[in-house]
Protein backbone atom coordinates (compact mmCIF):
# COMPACT_ATOMS: atom_id res chain seq x y z
CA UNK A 1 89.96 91.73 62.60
CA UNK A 2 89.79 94.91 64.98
CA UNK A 3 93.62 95.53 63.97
CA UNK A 4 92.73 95.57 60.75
CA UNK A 5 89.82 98.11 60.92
CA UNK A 6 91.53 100.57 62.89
CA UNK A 7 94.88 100.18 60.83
CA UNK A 8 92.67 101.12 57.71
CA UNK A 9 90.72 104.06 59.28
CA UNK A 10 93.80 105.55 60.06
CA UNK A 11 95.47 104.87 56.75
CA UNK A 12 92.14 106.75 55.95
CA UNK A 13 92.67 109.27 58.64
CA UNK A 14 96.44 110.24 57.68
CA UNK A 15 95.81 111.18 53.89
CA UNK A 16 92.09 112.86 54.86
CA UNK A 17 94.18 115.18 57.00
CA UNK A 18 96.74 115.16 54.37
CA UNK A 19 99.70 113.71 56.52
CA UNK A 20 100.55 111.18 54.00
CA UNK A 21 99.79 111.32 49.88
CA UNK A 22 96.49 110.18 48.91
CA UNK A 23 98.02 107.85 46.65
CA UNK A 24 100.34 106.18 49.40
CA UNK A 25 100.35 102.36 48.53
CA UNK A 26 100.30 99.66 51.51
CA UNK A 27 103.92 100.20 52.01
CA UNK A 28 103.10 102.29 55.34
CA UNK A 29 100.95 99.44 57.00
CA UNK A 30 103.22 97.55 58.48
CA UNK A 31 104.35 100.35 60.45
CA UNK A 32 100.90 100.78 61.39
CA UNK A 33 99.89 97.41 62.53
CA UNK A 34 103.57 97.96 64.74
CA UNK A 35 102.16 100.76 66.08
CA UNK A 36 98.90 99.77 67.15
CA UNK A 37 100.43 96.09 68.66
CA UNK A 38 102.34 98.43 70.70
CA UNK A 39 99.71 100.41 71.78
CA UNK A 40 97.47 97.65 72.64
CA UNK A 41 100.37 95.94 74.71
CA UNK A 42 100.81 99.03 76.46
CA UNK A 43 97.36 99.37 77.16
CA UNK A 44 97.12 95.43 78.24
CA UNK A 45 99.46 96.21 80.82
CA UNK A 46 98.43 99.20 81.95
CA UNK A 47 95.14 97.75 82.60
CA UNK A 48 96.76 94.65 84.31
CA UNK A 49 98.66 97.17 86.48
CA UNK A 50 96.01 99.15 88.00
CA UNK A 51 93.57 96.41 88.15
CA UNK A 52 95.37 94.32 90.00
CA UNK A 53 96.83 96.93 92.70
CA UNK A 54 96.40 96.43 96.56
CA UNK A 55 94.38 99.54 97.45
CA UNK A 56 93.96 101.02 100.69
CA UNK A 57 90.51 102.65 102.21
CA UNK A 58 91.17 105.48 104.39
CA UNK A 59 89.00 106.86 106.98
CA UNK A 60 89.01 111.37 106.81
CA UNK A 61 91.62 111.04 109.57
CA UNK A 62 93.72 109.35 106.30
CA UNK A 63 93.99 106.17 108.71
CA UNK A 64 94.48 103.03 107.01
CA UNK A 65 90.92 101.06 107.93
CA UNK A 66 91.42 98.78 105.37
CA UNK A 67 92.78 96.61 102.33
CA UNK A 68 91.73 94.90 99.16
CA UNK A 69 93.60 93.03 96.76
CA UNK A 70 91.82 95.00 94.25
CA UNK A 71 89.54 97.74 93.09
CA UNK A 72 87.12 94.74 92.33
CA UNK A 73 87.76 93.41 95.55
CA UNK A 74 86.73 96.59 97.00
CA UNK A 75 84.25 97.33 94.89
CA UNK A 76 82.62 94.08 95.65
CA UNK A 77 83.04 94.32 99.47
CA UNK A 78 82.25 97.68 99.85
CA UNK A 79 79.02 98.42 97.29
CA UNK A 80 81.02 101.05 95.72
CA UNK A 81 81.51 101.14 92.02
CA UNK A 82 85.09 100.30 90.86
CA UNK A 83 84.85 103.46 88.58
CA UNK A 84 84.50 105.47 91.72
CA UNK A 85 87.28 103.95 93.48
CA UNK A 86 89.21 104.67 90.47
CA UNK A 87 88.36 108.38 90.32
CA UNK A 88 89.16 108.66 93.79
CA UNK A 89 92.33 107.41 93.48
CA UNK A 90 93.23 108.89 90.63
CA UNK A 91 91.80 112.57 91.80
CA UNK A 92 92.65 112.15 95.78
CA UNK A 93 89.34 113.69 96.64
CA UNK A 94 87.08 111.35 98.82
CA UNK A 95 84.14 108.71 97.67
CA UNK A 96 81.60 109.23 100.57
CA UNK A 97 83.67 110.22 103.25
CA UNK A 98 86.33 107.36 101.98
CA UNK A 99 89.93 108.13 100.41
CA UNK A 100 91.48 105.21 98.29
CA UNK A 101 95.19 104.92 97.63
CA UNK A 102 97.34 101.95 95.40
CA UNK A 103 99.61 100.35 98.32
CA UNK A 104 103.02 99.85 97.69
CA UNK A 105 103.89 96.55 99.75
CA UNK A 106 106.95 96.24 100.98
CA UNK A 107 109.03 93.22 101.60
CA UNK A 108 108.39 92.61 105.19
CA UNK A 109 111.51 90.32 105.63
CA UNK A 110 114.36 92.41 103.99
CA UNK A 111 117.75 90.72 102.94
CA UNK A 112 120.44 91.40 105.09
C-alpha cells in the first residue's frame, strides 16, 4: 500500500514539475515501483549495516575503554541515546566527553 502511494505522488510530482507530459498514461509505473523497491532495499540494508556495527567508546585520550555489539547495545548500557551515538560517530566530535567509532574486527586467526 505505501508503494503505491508514493509511486502515485511522484507520478504526480514528475508532470507538476513538468518532467513528464501531463497526459503520460501508466506506462511509466513500472519503472517507478523498480525504482522505489530499489531504494527501499538499499535503505533496508543500510539500516541493517549501521545498526548492527560493533562500536567502540573512547575515552579523550582516544583509548579504546570499551565495546558494544551495537549502538542499541550501547545505548542501553550506557544511558545515552542511540541518536547521539550516531551523531557522534558520524560527526567525530565527542558525546559527553565520549568518542564512538564502528570497529572493523579483524579475523584474529588469519589463514596461512
Amino acid at each position: 500500500m505505501k508503494q503505491d502511494i508514493a509511486v502515485n505522488r511522484i507520478l504526480r510530482d514528475l508532470k507538476l514539475m513538468e518532467i513528464i507530459p501531463s497526459d503520460t498514461d501508466g506506462s511509466i509505473r513500472p519503472y517507478l515501483n523498480a525504482l522505489y523497491v530499489a531504494g527501499w532495499d538499499q535503505g533496508r540494508l543500510e539500516v541493517n549495516q549501521h545498526g548492527n556495527k560493533t562500536i567502540g567508546q573512547y575515552d579523550k585520550r582516544g583509548k579504546l575503554f570499551k565495546t558494544y555489539k551495537s549502538r542499541k547495545e550501547a545505548a542501553k548500557i550506557t544511558g545515552f541515546s542511540e541518536k547521539g551515538i550516531y551523531n557522534s560517530v558520524i560527526s567525530g566530535k565527542p558525546l559527553k566527553g565520549w568518542t564512538w567509532k564502528y570497529l572493523v574486527l579483524t579475523d584474529l586467526n588469519p589463514s596461512s
